[in-house]
PDB file of N, CA and C in Angstrom:
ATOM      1  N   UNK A   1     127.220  65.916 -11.647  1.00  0.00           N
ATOM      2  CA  UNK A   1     126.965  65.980 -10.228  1.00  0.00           C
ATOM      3  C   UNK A   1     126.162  64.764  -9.789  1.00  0.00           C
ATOM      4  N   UNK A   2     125.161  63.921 -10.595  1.00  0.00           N
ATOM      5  CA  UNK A   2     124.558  63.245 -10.445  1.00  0.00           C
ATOM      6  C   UNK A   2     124.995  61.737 -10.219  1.00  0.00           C
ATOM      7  N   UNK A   3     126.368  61.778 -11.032  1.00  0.00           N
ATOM      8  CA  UNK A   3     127.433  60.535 -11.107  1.00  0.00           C
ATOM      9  C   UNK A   3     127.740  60.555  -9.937  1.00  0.00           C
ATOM     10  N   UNK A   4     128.625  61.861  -9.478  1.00  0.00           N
ATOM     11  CA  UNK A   4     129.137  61.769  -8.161  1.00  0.00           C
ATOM     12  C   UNK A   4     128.450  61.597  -6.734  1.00  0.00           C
ATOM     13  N   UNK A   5     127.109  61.581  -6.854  1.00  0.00           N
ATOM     14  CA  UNK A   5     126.769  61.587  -5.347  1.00  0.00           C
ATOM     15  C   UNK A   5     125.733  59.901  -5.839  1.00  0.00           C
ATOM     16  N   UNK A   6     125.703  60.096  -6.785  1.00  0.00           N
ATOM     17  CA  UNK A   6     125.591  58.475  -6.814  1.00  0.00           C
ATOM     18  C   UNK A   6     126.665  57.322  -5.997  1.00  0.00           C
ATOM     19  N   UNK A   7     127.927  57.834  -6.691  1.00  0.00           N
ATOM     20  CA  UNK A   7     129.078  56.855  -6.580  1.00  0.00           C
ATOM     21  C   UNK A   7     129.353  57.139  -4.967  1.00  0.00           C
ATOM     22  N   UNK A   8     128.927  58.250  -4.517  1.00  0.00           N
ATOM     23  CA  UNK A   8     129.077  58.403  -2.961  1.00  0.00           C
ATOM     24  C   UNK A   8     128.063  57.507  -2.215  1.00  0.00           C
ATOM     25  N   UNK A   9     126.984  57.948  -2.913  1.00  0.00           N
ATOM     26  CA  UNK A   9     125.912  57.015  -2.145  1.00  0.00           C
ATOM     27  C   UNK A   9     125.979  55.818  -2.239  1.00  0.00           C
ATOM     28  N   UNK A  10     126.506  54.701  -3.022  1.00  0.00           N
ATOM     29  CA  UNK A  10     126.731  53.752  -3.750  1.00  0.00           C
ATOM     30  C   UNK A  10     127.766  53.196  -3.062  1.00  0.00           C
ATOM     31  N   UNK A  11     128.718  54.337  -2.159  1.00  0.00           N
ATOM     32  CA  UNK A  11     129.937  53.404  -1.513  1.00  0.00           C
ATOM     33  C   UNK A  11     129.508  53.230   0.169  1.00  0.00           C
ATOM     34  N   UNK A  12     128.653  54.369   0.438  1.00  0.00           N
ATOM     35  CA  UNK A  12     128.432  54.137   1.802  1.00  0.00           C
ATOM     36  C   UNK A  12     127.973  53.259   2.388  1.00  0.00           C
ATOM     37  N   UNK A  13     128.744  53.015   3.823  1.00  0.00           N
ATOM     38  CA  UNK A  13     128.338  51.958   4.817  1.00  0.00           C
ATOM     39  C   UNK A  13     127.829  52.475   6.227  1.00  0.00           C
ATOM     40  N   UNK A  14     126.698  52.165   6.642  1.00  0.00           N
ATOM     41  CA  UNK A  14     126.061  52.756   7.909  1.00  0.00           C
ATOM     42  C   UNK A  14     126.436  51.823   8.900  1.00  0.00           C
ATOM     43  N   UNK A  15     126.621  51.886  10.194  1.00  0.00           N
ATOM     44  CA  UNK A  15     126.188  50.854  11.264  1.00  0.00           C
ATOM     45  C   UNK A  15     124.820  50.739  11.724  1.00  0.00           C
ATOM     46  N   UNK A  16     124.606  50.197  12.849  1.00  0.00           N
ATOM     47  CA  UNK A  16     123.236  49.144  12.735  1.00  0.00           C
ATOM     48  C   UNK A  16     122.262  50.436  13.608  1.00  0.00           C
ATOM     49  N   UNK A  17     123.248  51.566  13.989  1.00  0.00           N
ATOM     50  CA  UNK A  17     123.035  52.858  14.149  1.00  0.00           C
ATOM     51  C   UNK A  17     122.239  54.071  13.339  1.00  0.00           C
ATOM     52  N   UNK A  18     123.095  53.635  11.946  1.00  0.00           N
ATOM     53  CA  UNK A  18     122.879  54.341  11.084  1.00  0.00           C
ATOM     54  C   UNK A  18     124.175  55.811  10.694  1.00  0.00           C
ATOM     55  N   UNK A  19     125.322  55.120  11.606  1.00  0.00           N
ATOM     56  CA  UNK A  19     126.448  56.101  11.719  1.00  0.00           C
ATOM     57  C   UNK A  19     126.713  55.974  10.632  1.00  0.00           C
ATOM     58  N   UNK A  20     127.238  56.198   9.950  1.00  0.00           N
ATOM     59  CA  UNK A  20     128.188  56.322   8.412  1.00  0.00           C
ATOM     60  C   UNK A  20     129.602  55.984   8.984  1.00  0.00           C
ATOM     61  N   UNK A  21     130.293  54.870   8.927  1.00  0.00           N
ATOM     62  CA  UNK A  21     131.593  54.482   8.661  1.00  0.00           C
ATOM     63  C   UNK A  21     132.512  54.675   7.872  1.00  0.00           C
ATOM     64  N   UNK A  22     132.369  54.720   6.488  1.00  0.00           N
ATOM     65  CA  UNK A  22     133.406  55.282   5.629  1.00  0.00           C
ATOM     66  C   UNK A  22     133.429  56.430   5.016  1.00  0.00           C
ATOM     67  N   UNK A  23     133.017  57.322   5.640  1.00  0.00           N
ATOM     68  CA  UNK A  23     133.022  59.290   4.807  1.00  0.00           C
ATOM     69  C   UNK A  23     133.870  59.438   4.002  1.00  0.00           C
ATOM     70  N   UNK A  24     134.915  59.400   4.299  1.00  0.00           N
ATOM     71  CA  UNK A  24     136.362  59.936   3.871  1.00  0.00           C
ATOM     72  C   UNK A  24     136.389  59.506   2.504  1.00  0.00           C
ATOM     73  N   UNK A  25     136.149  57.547   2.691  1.00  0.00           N
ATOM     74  CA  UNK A  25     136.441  56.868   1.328  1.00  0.00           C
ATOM     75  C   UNK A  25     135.405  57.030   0.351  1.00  0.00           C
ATOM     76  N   UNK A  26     134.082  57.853   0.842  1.00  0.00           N
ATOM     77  CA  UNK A  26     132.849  57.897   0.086  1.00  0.00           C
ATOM     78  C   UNK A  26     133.177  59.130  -0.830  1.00  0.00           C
ATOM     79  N   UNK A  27     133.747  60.108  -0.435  1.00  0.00           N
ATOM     80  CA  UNK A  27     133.768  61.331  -0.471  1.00  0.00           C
ATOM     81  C   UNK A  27     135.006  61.169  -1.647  1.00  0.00           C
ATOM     82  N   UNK A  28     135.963  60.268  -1.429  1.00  0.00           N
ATOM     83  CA  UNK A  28     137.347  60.337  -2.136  1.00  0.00           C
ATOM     84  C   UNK A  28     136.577  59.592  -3.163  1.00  0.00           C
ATOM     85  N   UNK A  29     136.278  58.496  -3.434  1.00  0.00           N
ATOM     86  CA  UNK A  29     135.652  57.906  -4.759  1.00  0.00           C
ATOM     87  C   UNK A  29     134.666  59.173  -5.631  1.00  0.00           C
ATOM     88  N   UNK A  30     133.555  59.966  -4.783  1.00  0.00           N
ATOM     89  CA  UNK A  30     133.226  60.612  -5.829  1.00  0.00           C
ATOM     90  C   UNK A  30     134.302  61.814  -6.064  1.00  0.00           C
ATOM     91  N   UNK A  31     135.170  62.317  -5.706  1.00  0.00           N
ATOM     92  CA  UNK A  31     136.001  63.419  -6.127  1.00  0.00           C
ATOM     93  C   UNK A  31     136.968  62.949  -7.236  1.00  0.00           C
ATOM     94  N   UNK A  32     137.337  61.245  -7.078  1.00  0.00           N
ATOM     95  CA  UNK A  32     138.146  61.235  -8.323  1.00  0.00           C
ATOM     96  C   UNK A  32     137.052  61.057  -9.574  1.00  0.00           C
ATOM     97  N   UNK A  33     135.748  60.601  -9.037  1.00  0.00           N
ATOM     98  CA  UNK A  33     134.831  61.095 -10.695  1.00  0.00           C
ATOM     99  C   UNK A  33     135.011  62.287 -11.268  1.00  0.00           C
ATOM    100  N   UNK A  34     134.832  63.352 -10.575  1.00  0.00           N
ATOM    101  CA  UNK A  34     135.046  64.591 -10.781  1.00  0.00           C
ATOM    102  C   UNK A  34     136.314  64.861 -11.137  1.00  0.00           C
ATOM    103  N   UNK A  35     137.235  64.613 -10.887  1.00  0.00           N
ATOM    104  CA  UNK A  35     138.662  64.756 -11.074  1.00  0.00           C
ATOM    105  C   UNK A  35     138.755  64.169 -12.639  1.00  0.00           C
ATOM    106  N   UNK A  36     138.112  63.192 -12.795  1.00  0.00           N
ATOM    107  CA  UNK A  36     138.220  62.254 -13.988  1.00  0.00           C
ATOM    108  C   UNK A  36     137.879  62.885 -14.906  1.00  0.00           C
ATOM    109  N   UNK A  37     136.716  63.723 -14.561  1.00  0.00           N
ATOM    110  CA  UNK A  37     135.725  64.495 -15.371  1.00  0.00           C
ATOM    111  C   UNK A  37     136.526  65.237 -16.130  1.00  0.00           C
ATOM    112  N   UNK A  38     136.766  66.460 -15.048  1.00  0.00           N
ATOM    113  CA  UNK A  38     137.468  67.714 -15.878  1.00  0.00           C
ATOM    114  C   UNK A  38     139.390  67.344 -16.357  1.00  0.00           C
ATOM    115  N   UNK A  39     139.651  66.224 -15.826  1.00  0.00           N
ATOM    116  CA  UNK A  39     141.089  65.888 -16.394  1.00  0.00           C
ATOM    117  C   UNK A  39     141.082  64.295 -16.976  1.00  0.00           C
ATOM    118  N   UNK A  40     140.712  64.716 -18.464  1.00  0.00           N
ATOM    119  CA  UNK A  40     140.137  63.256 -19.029  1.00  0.00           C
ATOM    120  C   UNK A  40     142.071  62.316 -19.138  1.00  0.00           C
ATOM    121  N   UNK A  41     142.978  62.738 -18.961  1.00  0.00           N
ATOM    122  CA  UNK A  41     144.206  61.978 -18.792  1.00  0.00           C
ATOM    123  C   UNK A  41     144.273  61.756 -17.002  1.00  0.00           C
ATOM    124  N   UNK A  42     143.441  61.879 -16.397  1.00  0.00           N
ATOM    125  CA  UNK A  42     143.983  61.804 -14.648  1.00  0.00           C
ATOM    126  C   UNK A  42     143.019  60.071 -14.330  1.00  0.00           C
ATOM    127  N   UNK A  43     143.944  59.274 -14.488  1.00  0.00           N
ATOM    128  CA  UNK A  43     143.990  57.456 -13.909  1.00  0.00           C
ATOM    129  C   UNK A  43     143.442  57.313 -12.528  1.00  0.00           C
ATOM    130  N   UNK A  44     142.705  56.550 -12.683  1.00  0.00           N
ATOM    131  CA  UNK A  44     142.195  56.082 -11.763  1.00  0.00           C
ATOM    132  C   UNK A  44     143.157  55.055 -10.661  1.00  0.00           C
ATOM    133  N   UNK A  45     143.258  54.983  -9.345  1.00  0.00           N
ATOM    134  CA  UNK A  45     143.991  53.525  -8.687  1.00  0.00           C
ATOM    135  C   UNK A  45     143.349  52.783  -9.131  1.00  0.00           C
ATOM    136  N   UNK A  46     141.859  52.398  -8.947  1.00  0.00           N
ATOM    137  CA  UNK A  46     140.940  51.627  -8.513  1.00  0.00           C
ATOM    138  C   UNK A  46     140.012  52.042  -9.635  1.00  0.00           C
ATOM    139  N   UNK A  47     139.529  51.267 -10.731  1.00  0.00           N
ATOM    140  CA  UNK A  47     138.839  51.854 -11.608  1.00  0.00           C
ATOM    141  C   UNK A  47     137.688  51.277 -10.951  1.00  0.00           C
ATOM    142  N   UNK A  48     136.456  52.378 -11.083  1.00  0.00           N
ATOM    143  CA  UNK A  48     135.010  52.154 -10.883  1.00  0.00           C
ATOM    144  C   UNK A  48     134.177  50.555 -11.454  1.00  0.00           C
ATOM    145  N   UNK A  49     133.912  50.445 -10.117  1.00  0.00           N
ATOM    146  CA  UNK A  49     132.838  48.811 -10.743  1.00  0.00           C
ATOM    147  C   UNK A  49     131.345  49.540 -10.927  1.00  0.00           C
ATOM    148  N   UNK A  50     130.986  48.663 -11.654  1.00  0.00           N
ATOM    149  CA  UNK A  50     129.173  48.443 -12.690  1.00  0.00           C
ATOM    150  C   UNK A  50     128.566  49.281 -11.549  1.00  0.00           C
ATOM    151  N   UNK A  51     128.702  48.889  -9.866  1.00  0.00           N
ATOM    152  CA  UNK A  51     127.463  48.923  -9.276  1.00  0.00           C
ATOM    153  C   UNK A  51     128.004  50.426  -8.539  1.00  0.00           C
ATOM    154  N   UNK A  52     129.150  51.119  -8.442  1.00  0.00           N
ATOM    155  CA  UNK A  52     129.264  52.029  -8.133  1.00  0.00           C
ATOM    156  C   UNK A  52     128.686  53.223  -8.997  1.00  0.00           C
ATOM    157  N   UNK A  53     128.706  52.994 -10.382  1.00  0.00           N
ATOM    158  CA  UNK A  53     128.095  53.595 -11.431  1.00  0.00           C
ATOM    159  C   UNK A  53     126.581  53.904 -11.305  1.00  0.00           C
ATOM    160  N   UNK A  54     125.784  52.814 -10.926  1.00  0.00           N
ATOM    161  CA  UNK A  54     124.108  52.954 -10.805  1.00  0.00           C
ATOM    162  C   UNK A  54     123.583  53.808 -10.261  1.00  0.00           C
ATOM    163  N   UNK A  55     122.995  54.402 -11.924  1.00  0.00           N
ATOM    164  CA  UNK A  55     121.897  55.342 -10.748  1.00  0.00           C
ATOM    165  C   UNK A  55     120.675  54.620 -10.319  1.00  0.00           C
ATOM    166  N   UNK A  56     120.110  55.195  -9.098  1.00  0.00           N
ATOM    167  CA  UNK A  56     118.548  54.357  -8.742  1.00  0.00           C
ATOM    168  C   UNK A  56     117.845  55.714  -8.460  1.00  0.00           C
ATOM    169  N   UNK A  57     116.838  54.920  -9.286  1.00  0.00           N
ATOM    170  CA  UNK A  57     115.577  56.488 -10.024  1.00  0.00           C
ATOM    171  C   UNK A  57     115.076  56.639  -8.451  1.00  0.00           C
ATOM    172  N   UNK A  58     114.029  57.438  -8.196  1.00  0.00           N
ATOM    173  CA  UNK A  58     113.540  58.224  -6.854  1.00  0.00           C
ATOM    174  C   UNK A  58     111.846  57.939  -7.356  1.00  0.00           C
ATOM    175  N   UNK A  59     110.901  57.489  -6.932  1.00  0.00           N
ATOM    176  CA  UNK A  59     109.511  57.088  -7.260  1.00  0.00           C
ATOM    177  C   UNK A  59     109.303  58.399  -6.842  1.00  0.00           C
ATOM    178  N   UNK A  60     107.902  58.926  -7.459  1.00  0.00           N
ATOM    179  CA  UNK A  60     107.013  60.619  -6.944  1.00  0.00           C
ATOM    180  C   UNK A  60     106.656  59.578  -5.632  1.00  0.00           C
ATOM    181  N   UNK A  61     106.165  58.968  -5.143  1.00  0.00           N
ATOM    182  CA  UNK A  61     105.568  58.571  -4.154  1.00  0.00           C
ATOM    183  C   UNK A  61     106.545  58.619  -2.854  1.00  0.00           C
ATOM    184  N   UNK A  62     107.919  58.582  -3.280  1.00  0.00           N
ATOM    185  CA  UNK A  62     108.841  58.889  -2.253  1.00  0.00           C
ATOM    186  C   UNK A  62     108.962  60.450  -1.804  1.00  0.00           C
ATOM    187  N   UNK A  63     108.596  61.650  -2.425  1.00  0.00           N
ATOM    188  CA  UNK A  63     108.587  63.133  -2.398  1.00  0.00           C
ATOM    189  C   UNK A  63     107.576  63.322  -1.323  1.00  0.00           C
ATOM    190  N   UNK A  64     106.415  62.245  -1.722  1.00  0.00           N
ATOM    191  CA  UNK A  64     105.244  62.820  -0.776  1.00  0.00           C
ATOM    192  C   UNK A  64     105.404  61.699   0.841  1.00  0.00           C
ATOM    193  N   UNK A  65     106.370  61.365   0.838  1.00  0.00           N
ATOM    194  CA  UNK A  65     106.211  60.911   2.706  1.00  0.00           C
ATOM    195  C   UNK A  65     107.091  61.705   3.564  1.00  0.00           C
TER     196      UNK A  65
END
């Protein structure tokens, strides 16, 4: 679960708003992780790059603001 909302978070694009522009495609990249997951023969189109993969840790100092 942690892969996938990474790779979601990892694809999203906001406007200068803060709207979210690509849902759909955020949402479809982490479902084929998941898809990948439980069907280790189900191919990717588009295989995952390095930086879609990253997780980025959460500091305790971020919990408390």
């Amino acid at each position: 679960m942690e892969m996938a909302f990474s790779i979601f978070m990892n694809n999203i694009e906001l406007d200068h708003e803060g709207n979210v522009l690509n849902y759909k495609y955020c949402e479809r990249r982490a479902a084929e992780y998941i898809r990948g997951y439980f069907e280790p023969d189900y191919s990717l189109d588009k295989p995952f790059e390095d930086w879609e993969l990253e997780l980025h840790p959460v500091s305790k100092e971020a919990y408390n603001q």
